[in-house]
N, C-alpha and C. Protein backbone atom coordinates (compact mmCIF):
# COMPACT_ATOMS: atom_id res chain seq x y z
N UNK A 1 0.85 -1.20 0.00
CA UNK A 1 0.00 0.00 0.00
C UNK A 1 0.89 1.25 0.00
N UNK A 2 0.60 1.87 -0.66
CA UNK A 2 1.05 3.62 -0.92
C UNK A 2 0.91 3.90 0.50
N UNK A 3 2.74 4.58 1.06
CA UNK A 3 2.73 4.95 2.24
C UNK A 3 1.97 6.28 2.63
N UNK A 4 2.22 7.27 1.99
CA UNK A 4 1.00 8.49 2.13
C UNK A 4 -0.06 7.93 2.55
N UNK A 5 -0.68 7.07 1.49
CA UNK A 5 -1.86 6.54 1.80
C UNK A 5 -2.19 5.67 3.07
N UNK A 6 -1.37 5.15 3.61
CA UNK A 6 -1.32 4.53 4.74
C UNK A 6 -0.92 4.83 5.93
N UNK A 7 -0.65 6.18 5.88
CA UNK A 7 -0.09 6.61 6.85
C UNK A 7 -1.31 7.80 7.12
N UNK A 8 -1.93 8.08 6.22
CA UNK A 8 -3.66 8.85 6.29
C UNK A 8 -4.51 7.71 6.68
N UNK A 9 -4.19 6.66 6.54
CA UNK A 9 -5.57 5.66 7.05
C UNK A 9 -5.10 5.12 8.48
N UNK A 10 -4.03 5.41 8.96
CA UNK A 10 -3.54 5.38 10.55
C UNK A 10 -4.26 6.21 11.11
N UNK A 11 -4.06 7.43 10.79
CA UNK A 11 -4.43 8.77 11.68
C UNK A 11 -5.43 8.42 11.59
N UNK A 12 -6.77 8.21 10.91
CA UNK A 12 -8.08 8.28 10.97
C UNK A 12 -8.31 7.36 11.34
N UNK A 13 -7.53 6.00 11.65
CA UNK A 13 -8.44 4.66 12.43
C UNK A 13 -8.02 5.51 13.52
N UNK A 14 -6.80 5.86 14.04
CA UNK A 14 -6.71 6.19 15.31
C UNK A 14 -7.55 7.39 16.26
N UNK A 15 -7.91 8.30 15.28
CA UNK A 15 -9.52 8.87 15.77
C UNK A 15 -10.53 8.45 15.66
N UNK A 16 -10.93 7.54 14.58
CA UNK A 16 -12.31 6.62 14.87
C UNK A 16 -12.66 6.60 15.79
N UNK A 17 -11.39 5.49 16.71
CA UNK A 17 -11.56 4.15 17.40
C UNK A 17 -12.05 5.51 18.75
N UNK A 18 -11.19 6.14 18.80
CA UNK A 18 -11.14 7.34 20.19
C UNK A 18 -12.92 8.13 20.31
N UNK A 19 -13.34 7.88 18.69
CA UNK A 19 -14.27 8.94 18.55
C UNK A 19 -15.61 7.55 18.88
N UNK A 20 -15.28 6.32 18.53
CA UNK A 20 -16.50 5.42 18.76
C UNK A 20 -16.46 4.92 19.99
N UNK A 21 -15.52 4.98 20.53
CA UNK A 21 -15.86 4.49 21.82
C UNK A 21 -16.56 5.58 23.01
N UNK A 22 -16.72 7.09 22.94
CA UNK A 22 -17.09 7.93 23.31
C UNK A 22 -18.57 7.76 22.98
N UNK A 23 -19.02 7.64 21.79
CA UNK A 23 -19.89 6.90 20.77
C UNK A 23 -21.16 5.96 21.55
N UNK A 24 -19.56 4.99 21.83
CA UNK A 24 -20.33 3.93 22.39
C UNK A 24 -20.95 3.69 24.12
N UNK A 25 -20.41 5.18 24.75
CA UNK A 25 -20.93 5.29 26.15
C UNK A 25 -21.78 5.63 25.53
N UNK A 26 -22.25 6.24 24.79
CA UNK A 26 -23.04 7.99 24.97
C UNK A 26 -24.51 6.60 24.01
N UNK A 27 -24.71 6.01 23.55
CA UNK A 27 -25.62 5.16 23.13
C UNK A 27 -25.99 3.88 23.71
N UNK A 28 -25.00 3.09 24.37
CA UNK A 28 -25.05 2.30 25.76
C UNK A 28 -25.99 2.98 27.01
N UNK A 29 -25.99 4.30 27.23
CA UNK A 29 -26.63 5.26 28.28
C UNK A 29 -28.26 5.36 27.74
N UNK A 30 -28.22 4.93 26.58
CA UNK A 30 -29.85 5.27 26.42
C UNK A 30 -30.76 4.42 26.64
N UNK A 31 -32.10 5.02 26.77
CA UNK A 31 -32.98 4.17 27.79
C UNK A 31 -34.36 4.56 26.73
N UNK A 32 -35.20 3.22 27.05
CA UNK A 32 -36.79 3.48 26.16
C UNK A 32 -36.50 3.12 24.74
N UNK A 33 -35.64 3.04 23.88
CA UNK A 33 -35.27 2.43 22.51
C UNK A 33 -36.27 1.53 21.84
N UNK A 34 -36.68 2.26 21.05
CA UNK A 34 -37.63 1.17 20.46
C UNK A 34 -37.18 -0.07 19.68
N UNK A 35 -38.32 -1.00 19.88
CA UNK A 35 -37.47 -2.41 19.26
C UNK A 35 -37.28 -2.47 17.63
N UNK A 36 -37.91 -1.53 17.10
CA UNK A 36 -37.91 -1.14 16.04
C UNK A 36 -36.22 -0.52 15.28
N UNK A 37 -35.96 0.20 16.24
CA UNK A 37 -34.81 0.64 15.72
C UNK A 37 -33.84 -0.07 15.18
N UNK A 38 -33.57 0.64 13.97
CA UNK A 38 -32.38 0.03 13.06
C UNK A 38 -30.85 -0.09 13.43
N UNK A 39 -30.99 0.68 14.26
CA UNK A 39 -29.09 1.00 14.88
C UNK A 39 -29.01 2.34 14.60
N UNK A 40 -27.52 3.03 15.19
CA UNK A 40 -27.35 4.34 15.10
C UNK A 40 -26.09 4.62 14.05
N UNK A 41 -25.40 4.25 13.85
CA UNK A 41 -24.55 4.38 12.98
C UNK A 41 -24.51 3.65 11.78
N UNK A 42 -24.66 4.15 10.68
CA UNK A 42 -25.17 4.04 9.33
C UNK A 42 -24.09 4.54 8.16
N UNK A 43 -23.53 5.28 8.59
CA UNK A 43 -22.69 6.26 7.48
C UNK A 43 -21.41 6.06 8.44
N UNK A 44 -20.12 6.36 6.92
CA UNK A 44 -19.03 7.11 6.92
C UNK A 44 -18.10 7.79 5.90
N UNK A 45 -17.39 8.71 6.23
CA UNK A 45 -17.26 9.17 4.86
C UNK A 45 -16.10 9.76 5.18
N UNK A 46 -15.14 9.71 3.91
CA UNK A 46 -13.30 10.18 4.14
C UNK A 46 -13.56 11.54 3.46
N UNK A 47 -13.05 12.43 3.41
CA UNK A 47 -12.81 13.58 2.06
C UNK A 47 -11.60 13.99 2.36
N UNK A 48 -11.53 13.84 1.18
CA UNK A 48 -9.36 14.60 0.68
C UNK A 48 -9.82 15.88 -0.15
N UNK A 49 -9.14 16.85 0.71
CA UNK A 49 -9.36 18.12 -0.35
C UNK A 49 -8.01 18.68 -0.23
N UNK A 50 -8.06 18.77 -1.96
CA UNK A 50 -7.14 19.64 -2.12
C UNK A 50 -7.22 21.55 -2.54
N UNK A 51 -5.74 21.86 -1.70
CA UNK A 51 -6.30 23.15 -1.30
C UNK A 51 -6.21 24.14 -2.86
N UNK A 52 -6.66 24.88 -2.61
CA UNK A 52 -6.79 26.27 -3.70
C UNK A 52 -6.16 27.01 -3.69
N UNK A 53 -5.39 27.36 -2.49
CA UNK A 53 -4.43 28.43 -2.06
C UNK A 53 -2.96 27.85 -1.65
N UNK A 54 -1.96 29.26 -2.12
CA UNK A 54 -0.98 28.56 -1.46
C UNK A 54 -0.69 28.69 0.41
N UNK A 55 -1.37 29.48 0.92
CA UNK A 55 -1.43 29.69 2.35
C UNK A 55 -2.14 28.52 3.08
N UNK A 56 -2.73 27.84 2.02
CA UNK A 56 -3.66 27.26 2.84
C UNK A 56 -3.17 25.64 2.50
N UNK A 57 -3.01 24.63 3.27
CA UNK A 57 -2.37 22.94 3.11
C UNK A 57 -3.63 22.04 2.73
N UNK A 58 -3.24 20.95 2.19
CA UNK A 58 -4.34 20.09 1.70
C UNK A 58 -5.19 19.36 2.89
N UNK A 59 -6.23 19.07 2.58
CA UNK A 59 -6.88 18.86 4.12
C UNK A 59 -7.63 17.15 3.93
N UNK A 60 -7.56 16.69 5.01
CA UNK A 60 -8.33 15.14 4.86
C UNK A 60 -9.77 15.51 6.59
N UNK A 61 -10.67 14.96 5.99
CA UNK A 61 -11.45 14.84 6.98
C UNK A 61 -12.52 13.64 7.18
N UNK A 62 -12.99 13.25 8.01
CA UNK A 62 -14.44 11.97 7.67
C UNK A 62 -15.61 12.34 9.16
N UNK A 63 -16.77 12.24 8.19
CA UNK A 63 -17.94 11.84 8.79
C UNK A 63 -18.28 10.97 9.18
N UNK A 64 -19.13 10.81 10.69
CA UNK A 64 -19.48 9.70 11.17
C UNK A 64 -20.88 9.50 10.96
N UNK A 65 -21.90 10.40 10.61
CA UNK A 65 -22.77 10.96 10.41
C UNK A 65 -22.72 11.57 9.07
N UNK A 66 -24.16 11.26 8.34
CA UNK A 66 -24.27 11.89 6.65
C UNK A 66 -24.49 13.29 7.56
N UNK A 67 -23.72 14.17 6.27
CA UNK A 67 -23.67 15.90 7.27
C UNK A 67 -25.11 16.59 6.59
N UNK A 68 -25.01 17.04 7.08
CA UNK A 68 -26.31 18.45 7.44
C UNK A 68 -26.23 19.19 6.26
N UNK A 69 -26.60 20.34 5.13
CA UNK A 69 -26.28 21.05 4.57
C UNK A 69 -25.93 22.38 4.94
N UNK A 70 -26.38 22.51 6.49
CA UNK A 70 -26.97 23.96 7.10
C UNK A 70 -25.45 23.47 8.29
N UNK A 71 -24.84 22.35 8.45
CA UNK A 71 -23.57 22.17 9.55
C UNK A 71 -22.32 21.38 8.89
N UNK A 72 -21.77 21.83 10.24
CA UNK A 72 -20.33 21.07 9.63
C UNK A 72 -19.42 20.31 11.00
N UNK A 73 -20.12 19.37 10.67
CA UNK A 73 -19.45 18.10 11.99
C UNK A 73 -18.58 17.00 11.18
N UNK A 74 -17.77 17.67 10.61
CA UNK A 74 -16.68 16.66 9.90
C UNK A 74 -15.26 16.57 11.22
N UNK A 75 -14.62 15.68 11.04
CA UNK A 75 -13.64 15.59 12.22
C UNK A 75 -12.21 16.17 11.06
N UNK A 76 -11.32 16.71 11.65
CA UNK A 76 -10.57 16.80 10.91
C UNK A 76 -9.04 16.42 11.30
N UNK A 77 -8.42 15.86 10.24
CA UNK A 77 -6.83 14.58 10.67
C UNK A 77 -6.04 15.66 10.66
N UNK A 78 -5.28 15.28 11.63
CA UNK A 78 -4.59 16.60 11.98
C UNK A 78 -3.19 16.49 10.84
N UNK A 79 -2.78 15.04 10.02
CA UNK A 79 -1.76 14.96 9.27
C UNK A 79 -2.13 15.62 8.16
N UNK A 80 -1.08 16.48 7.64
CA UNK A 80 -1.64 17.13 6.19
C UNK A 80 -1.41 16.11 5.03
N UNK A 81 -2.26 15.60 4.25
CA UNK A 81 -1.77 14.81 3.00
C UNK A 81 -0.98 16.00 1.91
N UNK A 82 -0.26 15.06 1.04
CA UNK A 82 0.20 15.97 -0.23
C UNK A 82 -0.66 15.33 -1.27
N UNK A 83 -1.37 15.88 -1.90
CA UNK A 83 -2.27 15.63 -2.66
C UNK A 83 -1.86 14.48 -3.53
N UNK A 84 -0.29 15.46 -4.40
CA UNK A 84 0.15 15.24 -5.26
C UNK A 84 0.84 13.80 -5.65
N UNK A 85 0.70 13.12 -3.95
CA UNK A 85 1.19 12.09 -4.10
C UNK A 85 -0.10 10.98 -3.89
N UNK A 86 -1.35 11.36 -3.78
CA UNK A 86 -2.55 10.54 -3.81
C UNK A 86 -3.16 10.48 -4.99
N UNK A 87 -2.70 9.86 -5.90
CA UNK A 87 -3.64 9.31 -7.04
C UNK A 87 -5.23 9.25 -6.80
N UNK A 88 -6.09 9.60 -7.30
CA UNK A 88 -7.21 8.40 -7.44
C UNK A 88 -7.52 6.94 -7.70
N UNK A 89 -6.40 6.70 -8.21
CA UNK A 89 -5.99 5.20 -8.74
C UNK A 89 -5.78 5.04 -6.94
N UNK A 90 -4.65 5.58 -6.53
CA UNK A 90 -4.11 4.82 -4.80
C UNK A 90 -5.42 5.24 -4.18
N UNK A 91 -6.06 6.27 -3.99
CA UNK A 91 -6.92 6.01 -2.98
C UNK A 91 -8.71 5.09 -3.55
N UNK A 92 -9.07 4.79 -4.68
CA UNK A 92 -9.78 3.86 -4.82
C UNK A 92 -9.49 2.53 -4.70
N UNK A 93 -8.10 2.42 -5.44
CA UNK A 93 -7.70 0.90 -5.43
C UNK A 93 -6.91 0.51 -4.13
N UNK A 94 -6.03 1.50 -3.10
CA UNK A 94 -5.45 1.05 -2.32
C UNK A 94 -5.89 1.46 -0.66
N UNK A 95 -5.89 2.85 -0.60
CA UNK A 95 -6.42 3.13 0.42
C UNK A 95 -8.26 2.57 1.04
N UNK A 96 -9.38 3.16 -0.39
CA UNK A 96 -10.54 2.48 0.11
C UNK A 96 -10.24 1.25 0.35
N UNK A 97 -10.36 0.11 -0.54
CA UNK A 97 -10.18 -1.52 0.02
C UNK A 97 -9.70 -1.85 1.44
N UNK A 98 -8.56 -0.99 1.86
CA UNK A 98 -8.10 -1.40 3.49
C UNK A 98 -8.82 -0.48 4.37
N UNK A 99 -9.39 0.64 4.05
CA UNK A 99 -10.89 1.27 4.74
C UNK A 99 -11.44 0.65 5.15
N UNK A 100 -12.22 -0.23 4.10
CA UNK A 100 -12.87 -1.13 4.48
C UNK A 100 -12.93 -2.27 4.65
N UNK A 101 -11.79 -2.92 4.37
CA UNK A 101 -11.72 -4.02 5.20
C UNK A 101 -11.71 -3.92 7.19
N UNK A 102 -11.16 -2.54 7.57
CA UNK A 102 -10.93 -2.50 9.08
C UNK A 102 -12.64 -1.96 9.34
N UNK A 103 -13.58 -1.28 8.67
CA UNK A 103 -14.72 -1.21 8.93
C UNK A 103 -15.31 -2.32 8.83
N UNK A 104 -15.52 -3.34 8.21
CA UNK A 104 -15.70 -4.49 8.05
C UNK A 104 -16.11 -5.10 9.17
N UNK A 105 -14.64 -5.51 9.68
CA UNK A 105 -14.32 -5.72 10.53
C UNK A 105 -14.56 -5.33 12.09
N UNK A 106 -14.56 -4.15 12.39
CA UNK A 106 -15.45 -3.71 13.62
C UNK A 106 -17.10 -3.87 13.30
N UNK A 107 -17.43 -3.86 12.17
CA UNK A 107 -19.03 -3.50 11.73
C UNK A 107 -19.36 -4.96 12.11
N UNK A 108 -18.67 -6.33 11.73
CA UNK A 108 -19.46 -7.39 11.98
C UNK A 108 -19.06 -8.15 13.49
N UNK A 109 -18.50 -7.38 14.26
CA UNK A 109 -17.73 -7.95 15.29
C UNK A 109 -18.69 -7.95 16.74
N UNK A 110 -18.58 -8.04 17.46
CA UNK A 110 -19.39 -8.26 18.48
C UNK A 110 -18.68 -7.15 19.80
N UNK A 111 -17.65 -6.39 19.29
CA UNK A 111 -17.25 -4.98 20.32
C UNK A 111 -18.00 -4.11 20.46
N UNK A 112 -19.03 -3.76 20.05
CA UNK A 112 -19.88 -2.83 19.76
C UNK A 112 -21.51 -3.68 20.15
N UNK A 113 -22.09 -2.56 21.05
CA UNK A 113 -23.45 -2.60 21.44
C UNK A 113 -24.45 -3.15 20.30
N UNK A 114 -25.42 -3.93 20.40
CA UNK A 114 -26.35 -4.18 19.42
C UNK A 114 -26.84 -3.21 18.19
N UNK A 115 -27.16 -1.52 19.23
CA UNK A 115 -27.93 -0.73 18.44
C UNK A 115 -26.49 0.13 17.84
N UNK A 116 -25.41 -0.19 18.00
CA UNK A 116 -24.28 0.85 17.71
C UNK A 116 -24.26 0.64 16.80
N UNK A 117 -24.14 -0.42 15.13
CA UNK A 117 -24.36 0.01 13.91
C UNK A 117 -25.58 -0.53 13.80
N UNK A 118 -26.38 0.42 12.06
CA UNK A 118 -26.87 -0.92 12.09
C UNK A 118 -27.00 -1.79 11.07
N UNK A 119 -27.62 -2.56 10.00
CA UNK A 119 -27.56 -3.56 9.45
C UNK A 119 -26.63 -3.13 8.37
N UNK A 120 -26.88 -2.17 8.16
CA UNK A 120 -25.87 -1.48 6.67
C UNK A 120 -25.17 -0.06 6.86
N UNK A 121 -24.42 -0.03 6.43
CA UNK A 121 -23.20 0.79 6.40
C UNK A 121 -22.68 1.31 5.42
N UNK A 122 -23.35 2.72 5.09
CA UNK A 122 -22.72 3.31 3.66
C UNK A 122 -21.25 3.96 4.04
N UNK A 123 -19.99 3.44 3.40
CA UNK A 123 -18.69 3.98 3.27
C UNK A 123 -18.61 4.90 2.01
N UNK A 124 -17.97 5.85 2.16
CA UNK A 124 -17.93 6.90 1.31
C UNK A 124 -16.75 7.63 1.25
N UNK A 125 -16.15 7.66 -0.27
CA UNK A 125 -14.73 8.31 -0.57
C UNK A 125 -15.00 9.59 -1.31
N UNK A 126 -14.46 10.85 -0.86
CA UNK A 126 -14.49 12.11 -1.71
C UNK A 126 -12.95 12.46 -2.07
N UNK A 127 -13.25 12.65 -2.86
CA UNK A 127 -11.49 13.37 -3.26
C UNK A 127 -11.78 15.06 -4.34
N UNK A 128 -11.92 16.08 -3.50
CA UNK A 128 -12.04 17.51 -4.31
C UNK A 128 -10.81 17.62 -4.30
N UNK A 129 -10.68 17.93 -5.80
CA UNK A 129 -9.07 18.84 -6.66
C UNK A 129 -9.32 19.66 -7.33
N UNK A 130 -8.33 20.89 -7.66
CA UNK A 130 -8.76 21.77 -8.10
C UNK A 130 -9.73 21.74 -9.92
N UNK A 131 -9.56 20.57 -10.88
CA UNK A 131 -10.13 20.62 -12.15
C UNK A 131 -11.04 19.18 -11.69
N UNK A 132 -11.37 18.58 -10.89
CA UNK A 132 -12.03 17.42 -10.28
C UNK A 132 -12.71 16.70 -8.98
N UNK A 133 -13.72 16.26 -9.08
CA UNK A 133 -13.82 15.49 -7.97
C UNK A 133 -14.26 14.26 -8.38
N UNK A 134 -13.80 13.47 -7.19
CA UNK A 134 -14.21 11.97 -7.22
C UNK A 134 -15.38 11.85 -6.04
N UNK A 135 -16.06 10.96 -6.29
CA UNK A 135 -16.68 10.52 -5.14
C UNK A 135 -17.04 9.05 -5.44
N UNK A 136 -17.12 8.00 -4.86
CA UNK A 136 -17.51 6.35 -4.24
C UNK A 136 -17.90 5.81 -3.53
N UNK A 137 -18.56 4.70 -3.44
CA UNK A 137 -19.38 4.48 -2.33
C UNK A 137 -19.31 3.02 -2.51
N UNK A 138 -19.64 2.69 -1.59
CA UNK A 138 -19.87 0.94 -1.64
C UNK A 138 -20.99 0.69 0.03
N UNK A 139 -21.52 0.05 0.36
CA UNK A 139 -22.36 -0.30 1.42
C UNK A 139 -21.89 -1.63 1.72
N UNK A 140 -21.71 -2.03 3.72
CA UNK A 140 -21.55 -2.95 3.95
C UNK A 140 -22.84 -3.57 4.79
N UNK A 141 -22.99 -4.95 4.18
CA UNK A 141 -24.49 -5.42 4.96
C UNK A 141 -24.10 -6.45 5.95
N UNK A 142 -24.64 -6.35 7.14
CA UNK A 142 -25.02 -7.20 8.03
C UNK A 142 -26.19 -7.91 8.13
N UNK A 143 -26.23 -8.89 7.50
CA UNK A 143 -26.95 -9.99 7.07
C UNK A 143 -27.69 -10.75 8.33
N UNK A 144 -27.48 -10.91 9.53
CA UNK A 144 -27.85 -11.58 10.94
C UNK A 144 -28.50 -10.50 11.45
N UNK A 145 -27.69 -9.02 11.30
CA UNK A 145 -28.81 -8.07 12.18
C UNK A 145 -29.96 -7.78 11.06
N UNK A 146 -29.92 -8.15 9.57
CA UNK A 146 -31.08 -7.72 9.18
C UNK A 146 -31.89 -8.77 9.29
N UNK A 147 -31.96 -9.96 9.25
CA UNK A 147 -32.89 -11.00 9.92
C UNK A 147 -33.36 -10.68 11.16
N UNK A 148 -32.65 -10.07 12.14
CA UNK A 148 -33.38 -9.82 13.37
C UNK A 148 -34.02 -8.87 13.16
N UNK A 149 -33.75 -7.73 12.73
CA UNK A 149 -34.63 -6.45 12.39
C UNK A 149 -35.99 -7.17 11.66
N UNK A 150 -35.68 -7.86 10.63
CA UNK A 150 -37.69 -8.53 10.26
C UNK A 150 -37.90 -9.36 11.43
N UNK A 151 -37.34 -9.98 11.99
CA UNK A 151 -38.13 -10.46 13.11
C UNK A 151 -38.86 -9.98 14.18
N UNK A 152 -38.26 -8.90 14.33
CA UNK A 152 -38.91 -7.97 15.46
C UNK A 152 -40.05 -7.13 14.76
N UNK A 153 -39.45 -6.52 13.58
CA UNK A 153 -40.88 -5.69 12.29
C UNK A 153 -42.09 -6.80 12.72
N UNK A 154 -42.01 -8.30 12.35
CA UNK A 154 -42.79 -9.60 11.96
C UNK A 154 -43.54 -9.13 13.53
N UNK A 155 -43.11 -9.43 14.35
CA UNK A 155 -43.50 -9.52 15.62
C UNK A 155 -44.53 -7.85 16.36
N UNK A 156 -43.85 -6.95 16.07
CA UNK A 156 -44.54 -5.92 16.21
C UNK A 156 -45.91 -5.30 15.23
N UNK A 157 -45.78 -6.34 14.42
CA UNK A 157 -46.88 -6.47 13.26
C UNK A 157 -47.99 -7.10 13.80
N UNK A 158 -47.58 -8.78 14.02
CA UNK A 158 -48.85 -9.11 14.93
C UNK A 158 -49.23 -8.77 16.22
N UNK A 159 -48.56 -8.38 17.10
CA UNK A 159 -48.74 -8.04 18.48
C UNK A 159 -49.14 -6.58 18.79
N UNK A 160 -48.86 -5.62 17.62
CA UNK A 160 -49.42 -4.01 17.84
C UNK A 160 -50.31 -3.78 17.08
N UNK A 161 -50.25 -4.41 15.44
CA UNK A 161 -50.62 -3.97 14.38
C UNK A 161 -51.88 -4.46 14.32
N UNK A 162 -52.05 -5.84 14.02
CA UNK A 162 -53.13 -6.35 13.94
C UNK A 162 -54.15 -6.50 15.45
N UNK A 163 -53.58 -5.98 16.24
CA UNK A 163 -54.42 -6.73 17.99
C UNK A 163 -55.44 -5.44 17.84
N UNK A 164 -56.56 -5.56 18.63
CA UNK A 164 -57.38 -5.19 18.89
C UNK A 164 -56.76 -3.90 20.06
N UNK A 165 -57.73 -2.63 20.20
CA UNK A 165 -57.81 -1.36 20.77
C UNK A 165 -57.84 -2.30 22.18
N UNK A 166 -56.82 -1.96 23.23
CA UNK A 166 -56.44 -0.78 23.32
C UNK A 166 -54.66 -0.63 23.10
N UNK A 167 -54.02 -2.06 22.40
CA UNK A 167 -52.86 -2.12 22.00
C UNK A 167 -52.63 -1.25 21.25
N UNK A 168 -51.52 -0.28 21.88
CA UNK A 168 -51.24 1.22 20.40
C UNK A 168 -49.79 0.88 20.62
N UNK A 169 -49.24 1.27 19.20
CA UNK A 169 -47.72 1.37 19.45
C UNK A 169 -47.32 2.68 20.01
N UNK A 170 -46.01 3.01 21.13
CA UNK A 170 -45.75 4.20 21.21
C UNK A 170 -45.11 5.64 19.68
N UNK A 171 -44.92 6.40 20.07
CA UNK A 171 -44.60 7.44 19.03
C UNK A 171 -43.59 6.92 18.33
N UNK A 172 -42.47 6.61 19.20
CA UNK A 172 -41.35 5.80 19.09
C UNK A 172 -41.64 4.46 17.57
N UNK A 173 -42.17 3.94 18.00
CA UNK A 173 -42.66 2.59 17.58
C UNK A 173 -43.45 3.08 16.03
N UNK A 174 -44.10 4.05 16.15
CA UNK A 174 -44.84 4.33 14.72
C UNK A 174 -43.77 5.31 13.83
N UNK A 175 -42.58 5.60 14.34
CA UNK A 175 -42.06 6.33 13.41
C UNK A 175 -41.20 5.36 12.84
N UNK A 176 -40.78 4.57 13.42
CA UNK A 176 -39.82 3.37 12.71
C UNK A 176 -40.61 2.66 11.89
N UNK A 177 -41.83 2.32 12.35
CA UNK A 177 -42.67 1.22 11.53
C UNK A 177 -42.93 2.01 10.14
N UNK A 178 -43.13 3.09 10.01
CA UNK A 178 -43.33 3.93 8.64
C UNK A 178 -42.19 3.82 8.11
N UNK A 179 -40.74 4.11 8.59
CA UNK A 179 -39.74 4.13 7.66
C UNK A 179 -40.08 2.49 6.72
N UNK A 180 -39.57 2.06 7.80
CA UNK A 180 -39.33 0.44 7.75
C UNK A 180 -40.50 0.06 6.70
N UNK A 181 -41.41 0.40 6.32
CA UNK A 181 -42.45 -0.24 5.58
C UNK A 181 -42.28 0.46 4.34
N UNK A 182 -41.60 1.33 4.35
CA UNK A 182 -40.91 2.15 2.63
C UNK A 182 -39.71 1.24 2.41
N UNK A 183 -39.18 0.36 3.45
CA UNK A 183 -37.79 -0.03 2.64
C UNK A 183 -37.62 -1.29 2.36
N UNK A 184 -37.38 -1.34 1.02
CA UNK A 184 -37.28 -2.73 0.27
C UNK A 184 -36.86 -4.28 1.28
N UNK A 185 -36.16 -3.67 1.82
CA UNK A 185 -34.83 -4.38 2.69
C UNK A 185 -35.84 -5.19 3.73
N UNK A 186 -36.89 -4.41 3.93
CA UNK A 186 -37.72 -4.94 5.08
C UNK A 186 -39.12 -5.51 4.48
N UNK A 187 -39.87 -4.56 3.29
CA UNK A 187 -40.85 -5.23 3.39
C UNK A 187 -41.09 -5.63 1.54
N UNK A 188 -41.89 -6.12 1.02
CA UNK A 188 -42.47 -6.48 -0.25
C UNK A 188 -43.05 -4.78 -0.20
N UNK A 189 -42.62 -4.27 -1.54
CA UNK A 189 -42.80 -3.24 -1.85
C UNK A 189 -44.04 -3.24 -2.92
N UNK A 190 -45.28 -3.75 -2.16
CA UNK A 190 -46.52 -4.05 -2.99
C UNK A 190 -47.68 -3.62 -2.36
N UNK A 191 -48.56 -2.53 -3.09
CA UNK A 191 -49.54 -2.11 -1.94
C UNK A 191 -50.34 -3.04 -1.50
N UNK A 192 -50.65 -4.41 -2.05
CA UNK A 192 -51.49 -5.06 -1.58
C UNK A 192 -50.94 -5.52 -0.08
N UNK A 193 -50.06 -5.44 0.14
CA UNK A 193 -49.03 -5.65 1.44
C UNK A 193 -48.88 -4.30 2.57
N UNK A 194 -48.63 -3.31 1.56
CA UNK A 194 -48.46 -2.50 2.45
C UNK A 194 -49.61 -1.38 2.79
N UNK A 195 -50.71 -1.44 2.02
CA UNK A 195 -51.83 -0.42 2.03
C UNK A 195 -52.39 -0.86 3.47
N UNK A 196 -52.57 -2.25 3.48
CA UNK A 196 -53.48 -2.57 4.72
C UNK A 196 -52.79 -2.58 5.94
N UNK A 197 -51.77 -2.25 6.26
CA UNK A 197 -50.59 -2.03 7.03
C UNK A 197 -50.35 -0.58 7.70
N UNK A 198 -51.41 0.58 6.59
CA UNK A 198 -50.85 1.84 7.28
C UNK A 198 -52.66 1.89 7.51
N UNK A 199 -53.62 1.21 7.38
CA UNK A 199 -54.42 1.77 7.83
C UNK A 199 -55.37 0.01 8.12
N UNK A 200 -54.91 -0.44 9.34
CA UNK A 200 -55.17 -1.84 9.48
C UNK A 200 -56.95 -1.62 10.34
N UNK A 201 -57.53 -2.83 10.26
CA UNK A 201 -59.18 -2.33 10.68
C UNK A 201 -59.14 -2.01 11.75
């Protein structure tokens, strides 16, 4: 692996790890969680920018969280990359692949709380230069937590959905069940399935 490149994917595991385990009190502490919920961490995302100015050094940063348009909660690596020595070739072909293999890797592991990721995991590469940008993506699935996620959907279906008044789901419980019934992943995307579902007798 391209040492630049590997020596930018140090610094940023080594704030990850600092930044998820803070992460992982602060979501361990929560209480009332609906069984519905998908997990909390969903996204991540690298960006290499290169600078415009000469006062100003090339900058690398990543999201843990898809950002806001209106904020800016990007973390930023305190190592400056040289642009000039990051291909797009090295950081698609060399740097992403070992990205994600170490996300991978924490994503399917059992160090992390149930709700701390959840079934899928969009990874995301930006590279702004001054006549270009790149951007890539790939998604990693957790295949065991999405079986449990329909099992619990399955279950909160017959036990809230279909039961008789005075079984109501909480607020909690009806905002997940709406996502969850738009997404392929979870349900047959057929109104004969899902019409009688948002307005059951």
């Amino acid at each position: 692996m391209n040492k630049a490149a590997e020596s930018i994917l140090n610094e940023i595991w080594t704030q990850l790890i600092m930044i998820y385990k803070k992460e992982k009190e602060r979501i361990d502490s929560l209480k009332g969680l609906s069984p519905l919920h998908p997990g909390i961490m969903d996204y991540f995302k690298v960006s290499f920018i290169e600078s415009q100015s000469y006062s100003m050094s090339d900058q690398v940063s990543f999201d843990i969280y898809m950002p806001l348009s209106f904020s800016d909660d990007s973390y930023i690596v305190e190592t400056e990359p040289n642009m000039q020595e990051l291909s797009d070739d090295i950081l698609i072909n060399e740097f992403f692949p070992a990205l994600r293999a170490r996300m991978d890797q924490i994503f399917t592991s059992d160090e992390y709380s149930e709700l701390f990721f959840g079934y899928q995991l969009q990874l995301v590469l930006e590279c702004k230069r001054e006549s270009s940008t790149l951007l890539h993506q790939e998604y990693l699935r957790n295949e065991i937590k999405l079986d449990k996620l329909k099992q619990q959907l399955s279950r909160f279906i017959e036990t809230k959905v279909w039961m008789d008044l005075p079984v109501l789901p909480s607020d909690k419980d009806e905002f997940f069940f709406s996502r969850h019934l738009m997404n392929p992943d979870l349900m047959e995307q057929d109104p004969a399935v899902i019409e009688p579902l948002n307005s059951p007798p």
